[in-house]
Protein backbone atom coordinates (compact mmCIF):
# COMPACT_ATOMS: atom_id res chain seq x y z
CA UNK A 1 60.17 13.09 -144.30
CA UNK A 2 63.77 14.09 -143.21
CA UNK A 3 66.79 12.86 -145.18
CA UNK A 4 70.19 13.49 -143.74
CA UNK A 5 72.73 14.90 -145.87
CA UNK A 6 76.07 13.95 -144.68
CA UNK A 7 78.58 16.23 -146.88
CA UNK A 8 82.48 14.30 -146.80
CA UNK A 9 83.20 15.87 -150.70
CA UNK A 10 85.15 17.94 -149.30
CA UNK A 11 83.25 21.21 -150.78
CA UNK A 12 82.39 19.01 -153.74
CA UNK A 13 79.10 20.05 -155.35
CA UNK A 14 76.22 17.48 -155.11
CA UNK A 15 73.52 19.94 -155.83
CA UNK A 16 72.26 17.67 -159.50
CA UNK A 17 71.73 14.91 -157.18
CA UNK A 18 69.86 16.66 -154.41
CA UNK A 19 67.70 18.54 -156.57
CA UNK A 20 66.26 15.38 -158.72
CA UNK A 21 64.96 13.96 -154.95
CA UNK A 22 61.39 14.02 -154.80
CA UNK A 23 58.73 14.98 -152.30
CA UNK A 24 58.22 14.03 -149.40
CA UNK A 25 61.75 14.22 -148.77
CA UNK A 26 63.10 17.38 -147.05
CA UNK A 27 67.05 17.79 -147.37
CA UNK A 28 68.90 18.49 -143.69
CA UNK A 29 72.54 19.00 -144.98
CA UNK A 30 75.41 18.80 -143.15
CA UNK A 31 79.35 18.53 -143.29
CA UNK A 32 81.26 16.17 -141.43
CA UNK A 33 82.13 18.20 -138.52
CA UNK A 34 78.75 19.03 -137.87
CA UNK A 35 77.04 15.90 -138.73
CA UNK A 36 76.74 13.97 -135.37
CA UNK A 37 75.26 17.34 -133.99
CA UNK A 38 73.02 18.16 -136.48
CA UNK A 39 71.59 14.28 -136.57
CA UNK A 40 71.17 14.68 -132.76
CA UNK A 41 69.40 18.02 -132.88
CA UNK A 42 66.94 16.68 -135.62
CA UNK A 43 66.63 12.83 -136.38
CA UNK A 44 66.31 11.88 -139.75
CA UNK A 45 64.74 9.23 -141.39
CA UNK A 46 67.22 8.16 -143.65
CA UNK A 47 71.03 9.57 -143.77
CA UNK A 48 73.30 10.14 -146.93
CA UNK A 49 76.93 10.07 -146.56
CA UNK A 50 78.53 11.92 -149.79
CA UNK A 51 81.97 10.95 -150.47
CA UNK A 52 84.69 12.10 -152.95
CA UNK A 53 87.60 10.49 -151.93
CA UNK A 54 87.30 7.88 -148.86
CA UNK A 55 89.76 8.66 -145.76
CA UNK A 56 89.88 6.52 -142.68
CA UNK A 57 87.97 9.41 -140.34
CA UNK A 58 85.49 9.95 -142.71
CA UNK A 59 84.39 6.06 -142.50
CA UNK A 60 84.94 6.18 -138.55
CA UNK A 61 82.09 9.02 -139.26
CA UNK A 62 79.95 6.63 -140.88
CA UNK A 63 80.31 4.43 -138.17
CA UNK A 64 80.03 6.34 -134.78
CA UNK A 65 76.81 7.38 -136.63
CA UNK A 66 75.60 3.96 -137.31
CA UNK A 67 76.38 2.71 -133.53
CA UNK A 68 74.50 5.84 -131.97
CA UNK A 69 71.66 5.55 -134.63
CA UNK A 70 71.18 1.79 -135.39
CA UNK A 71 67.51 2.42 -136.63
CA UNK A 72 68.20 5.37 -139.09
CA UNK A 73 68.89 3.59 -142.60
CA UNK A 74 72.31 4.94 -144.64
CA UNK A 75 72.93 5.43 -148.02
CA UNK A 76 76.03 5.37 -149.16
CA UNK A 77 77.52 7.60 -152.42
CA UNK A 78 81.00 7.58 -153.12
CA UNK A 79 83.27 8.72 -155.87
CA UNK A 80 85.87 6.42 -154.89
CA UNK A 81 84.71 2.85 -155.64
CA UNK A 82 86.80 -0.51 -155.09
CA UNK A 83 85.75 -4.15 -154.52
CA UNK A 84 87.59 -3.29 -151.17
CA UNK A 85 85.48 -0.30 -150.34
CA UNK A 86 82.05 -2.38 -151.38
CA UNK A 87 82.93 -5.15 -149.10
CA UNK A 88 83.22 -2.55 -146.36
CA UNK A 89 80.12 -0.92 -146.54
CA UNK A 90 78.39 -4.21 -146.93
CA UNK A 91 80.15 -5.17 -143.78
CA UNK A 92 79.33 -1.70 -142.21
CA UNK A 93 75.38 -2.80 -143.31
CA UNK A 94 74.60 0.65 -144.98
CA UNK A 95 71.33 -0.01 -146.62
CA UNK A 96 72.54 0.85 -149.95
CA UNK A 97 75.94 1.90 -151.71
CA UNK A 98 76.28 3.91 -154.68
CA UNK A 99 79.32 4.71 -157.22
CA UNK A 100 79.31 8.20 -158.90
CA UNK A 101 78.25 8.85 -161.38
CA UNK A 102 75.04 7.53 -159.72
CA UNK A 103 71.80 7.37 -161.88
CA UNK A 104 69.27 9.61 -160.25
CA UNK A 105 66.19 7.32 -161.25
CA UNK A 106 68.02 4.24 -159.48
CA UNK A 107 68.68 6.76 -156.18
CA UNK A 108 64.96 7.81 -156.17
CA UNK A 109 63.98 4.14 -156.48
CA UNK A 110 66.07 3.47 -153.24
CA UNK A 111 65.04 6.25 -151.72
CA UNK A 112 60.72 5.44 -152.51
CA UNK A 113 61.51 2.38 -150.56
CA UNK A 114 62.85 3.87 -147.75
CA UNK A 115 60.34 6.36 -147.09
CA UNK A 116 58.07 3.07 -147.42
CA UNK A 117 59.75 1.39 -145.20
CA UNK A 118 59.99 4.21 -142.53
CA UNK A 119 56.28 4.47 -143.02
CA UNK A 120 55.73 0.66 -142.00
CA UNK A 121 58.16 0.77 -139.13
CA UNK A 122 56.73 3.52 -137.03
CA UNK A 123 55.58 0.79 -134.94
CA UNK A 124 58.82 -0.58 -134.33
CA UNK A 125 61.12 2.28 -135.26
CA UNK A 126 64.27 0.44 -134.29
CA UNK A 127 63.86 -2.46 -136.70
CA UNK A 128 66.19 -1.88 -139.88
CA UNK A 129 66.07 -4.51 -142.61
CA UNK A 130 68.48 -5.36 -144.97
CA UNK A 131 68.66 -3.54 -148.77
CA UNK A 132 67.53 -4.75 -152.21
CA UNK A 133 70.64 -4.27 -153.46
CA UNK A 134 73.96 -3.43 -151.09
CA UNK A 135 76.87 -3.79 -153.77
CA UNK A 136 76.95 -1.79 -156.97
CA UNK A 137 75.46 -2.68 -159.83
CA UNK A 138 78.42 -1.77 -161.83
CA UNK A 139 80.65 -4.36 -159.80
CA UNK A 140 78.55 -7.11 -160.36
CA UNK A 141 77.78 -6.93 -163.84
CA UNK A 142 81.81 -5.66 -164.44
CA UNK A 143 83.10 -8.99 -162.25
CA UNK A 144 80.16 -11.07 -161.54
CA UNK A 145 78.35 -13.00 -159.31
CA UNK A 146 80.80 -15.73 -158.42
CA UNK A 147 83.73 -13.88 -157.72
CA UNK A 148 81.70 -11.21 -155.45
CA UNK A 149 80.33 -14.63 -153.42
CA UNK A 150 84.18 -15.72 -152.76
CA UNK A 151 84.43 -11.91 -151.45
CA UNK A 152 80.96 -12.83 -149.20
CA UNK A 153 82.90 -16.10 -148.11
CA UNK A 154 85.87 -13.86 -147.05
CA UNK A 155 83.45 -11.79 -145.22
CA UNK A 156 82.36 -15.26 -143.33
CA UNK A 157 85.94 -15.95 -142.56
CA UNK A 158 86.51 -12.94 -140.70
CA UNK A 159 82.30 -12.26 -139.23
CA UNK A 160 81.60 -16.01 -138.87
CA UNK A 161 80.61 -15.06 -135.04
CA UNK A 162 77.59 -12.42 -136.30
CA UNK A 163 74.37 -13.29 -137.77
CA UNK A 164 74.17 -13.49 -141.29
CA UNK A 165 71.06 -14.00 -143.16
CA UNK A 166 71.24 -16.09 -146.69
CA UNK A 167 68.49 -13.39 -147.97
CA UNK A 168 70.24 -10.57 -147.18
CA UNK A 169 73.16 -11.49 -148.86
CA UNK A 170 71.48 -12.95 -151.87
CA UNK A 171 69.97 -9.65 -152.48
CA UNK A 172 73.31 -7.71 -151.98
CA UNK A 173 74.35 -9.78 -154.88
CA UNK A 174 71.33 -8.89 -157.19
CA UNK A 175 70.61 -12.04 -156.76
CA UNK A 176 67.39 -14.63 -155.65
CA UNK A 177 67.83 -17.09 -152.61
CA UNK A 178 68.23 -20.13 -155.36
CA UNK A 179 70.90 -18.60 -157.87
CA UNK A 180 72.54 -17.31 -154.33
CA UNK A 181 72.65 -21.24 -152.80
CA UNK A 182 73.48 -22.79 -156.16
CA UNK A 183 76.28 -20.03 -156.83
CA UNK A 184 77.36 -21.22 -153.56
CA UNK A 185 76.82 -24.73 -153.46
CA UNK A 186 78.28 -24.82 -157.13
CA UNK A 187 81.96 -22.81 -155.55
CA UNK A 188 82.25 -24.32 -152.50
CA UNK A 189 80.49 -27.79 -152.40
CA UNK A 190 78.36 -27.20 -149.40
CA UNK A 191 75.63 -24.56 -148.84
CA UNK A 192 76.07 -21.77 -146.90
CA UNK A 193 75.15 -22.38 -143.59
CA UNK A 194 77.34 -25.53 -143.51
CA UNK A 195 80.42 -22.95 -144.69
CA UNK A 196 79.32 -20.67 -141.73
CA UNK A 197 79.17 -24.14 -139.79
CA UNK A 198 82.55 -24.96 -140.84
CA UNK A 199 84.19 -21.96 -139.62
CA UNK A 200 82.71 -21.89 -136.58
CA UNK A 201 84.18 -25.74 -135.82
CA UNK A 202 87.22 -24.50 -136.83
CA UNK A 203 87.28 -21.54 -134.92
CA UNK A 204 86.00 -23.47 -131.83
CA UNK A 205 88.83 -26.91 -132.30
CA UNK A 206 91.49 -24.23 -132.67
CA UNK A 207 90.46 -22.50 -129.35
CA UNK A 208 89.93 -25.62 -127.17
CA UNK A 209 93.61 -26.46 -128.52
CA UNK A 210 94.73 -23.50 -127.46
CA UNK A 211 93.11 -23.21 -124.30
CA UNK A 212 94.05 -27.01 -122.96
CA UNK A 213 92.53 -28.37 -120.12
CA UNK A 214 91.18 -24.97 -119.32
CA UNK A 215 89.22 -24.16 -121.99
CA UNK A 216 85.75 -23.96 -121.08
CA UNK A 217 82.68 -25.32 -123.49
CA UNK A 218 80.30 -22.31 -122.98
CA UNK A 219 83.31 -19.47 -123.41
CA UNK A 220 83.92 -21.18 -126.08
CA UNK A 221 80.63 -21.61 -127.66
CA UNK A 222 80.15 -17.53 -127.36
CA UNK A 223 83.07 -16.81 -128.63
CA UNK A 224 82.62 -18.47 -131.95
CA UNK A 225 78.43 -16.73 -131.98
CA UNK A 226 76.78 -19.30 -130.49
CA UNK A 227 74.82 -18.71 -127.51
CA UNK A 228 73.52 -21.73 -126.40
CA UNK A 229 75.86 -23.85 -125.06
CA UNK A 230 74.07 -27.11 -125.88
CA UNK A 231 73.03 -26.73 -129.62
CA UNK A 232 77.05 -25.83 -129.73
CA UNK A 233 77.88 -29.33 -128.16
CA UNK A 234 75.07 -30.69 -130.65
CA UNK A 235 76.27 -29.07 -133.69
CA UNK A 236 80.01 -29.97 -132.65
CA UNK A 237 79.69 -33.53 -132.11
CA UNK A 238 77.88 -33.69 -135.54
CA UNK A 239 81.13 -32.00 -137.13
CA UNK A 240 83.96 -33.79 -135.39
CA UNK A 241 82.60 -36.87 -134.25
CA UNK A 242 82.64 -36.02 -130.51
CA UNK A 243 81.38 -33.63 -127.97
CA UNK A 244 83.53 -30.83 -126.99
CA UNK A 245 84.38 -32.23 -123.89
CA UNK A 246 85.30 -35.46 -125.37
CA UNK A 247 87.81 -33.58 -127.98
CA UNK A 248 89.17 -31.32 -125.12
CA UNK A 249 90.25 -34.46 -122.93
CA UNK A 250 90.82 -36.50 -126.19
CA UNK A 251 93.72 -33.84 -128.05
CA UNK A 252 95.14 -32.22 -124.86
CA UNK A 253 98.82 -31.59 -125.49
CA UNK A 254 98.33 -33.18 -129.22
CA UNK A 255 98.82 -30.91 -132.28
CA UNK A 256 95.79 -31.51 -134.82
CA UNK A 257 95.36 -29.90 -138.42
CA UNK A 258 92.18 -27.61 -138.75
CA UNK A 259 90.56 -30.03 -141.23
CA UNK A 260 87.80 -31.69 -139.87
CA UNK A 261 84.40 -33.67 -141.64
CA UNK A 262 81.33 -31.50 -142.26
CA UNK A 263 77.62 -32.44 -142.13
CA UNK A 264 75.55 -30.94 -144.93
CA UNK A 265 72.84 -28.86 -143.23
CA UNK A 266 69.60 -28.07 -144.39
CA UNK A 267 70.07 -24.81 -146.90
CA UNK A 268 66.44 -24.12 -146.59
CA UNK A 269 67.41 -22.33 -142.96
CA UNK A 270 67.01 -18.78 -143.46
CA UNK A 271 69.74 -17.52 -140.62
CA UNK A 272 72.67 -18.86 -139.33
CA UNK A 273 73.00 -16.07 -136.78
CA UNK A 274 74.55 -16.25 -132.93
CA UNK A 275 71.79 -17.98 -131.70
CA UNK A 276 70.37 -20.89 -132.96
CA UNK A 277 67.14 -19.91 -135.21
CA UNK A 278 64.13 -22.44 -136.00
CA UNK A 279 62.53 -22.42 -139.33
C-alpha cells in the first residue's frame, strides 16, 4: 500500500517517524511544490501532510488536495498546534491530526486502520468515513471535553448548512455518542440536532427578513442546507409557529429579534445533514 508523504517542514527531518511505519506501507515522499504532481502521477492510499510551522499556502495545499482527491484519507502532523489550528483541520475533515512530538505506536495504530479501511472500500473507493479520533489527544485531556464541544458549537454556527453527523463528532472528541449528547444536552439545554435546528431557523427568519416580499421559500430552504423544500416548511412551522409563507407575509417591513421557540427533536437521529435523513 502507498502512503503519501507530503513534506511542508521546510527541510525538517521526519526520517524517526517514517522509519517506525510498518509493512505494507510503501513511503512516496514529496515536498510541497511537487506534491499535487506526484499524487497525480501515482495515487496513494492515504496522504501525510508534515508540518513545522503552519503558513496560509501550505493549508491551501492541504486543501486543493483534498477537493481533487476526496476519497484519499489525510493525516495530519504538525509542529505547530493551537485549539485554532485543531478546529481547522477538523473542519478541513482530515482523517486524523497529530501534534509533534507524535507517539509512533499511536501513528501506526491510525495508520493499521487505514490500510483496513482502504482494504474494505475497494468496492466503493470514493467513500471516506470519518476518524476515531480527529482532535489531539493532548488538547482534550489539557482542556477537556466541554470546552472543545463549545468549539464544535462554534463550528455549527458558522457550517450549520453542511451535514454533520453526531458520531463523527463524538469520536473527534474521544468521546461515545451518550457522553457526546449529555455533554451537549448538559451545556446547551437541547441536543444537538435541535442546536443545528436552531441555527438553521435563525439563519432562514433572518433571510426572509431580509429578502421581504421577495424572498422565496425554496432559495431559502437551500441556502440554510436543506434540500427539500417541504420538510423545511415542516420543520419551520414547528420552530416559529407558522409556515414560512405565513411569517414572510406576517413580518414584512417589521423588525423582529432572532430569538425564536425551539422544539426538542429526537437526539437518537444520527445526521442532521442538508437533506433530511430517516432513522
Amino acid at each position: 500500500m502507498l502512503l503519501g508523504w507530503v513534506d511542508c517542514t521546510d527541510g525538517r527531518d521526519a526520517n524517526t517517524l517514517i522509519q517506525s511505519i510498518p509493512a505494507p506501507w510503501q513511503i512516496l515522499k514529496t515536498n510541497a511544490a511537487n506534491a499535487l504532481q506526484a499524487i497525480a502521477q501515482r495515487t496513494p492510499h492515504a496522504l501525510v501532510f508534515d508540518y513545522g510551522f503552519t503558513s496560509k499556502a501550505s493549508l491551501h495545499l492541504l486543501l486543493t488536495v483534498k477537493r481533487h482527491h476526496p476519497a484519499i484519507p489525510i493525516l495530519m502532523v504538525t509542529e505547530e498546534h493551537s485549539e485554532n489550528l485543531a478546529v481547522w483541520a477538523f473542519r478541513a475533515r482530515v482523517w486524523n491530526y497529530f501534534a509533534k512530538p507524535v507517539s509512533t505506536s499511536e501513528f501506526n495504530r491510525s495508520l493499521a486502520q487505514l490500510a483496513k479501511f482502504s482494504a474494505a472500500q475497494k468496492s466503493e473507493p470514493r467513500k471516506v468515513e470519518r476518524p476515531g479520533n480527529m482532535f489531539p489527544v493532548q488538547a482534550v485531556d489539557a482542556i477537556g471535553p466541554q470546552a472543545i464541544i463549545e468549539r464544535v458549537a462554534k463550528v455549527v454556527q458558522r457550517d450549520y448548512a453542511t451535514g454533520l453527523r453526531v458520531d463523527d463528532l463524538a469520536r473527534s472528541l474521544n468521546l461515545n455518542r451518550f457522553q457526546f449528547n449529555r455533554l451537549f444536552q448538559r451545556r446547551f439545554g437541547c441536543s444537538f440536532r435541535t442546536y443545528v435546528t436552531r441555527q438553521r431557523i435563525i439563519s432562514a427568519r433572518r433571510m426572509i427578513r431580509e429578502a421581504g416580499a421577495g424572498a422565496s421559500v425554496t432559495d431559502i430552504s437551500l441556502a440554510v442546507g436543506i434540500q427539500d423544500a417541504s420538510y423545511f416548511a415542516r420543520m419551520f412551522r414547528q420552530v416559529v409557529g407558522e409556515s414560512p409563507s405565513a411569517y414572510k407575509r406576517r413580518i414584512a417591513g417589521v423588525e423582529e429579534p432572532d430569538d425564536a421557540p425551539v422544539v426538542e427533536h429526537s437526539s437518537n437521529d444520527e445526521t442532521f445533514g442538508p437533506t433530511p435523513i430517516n432513522s
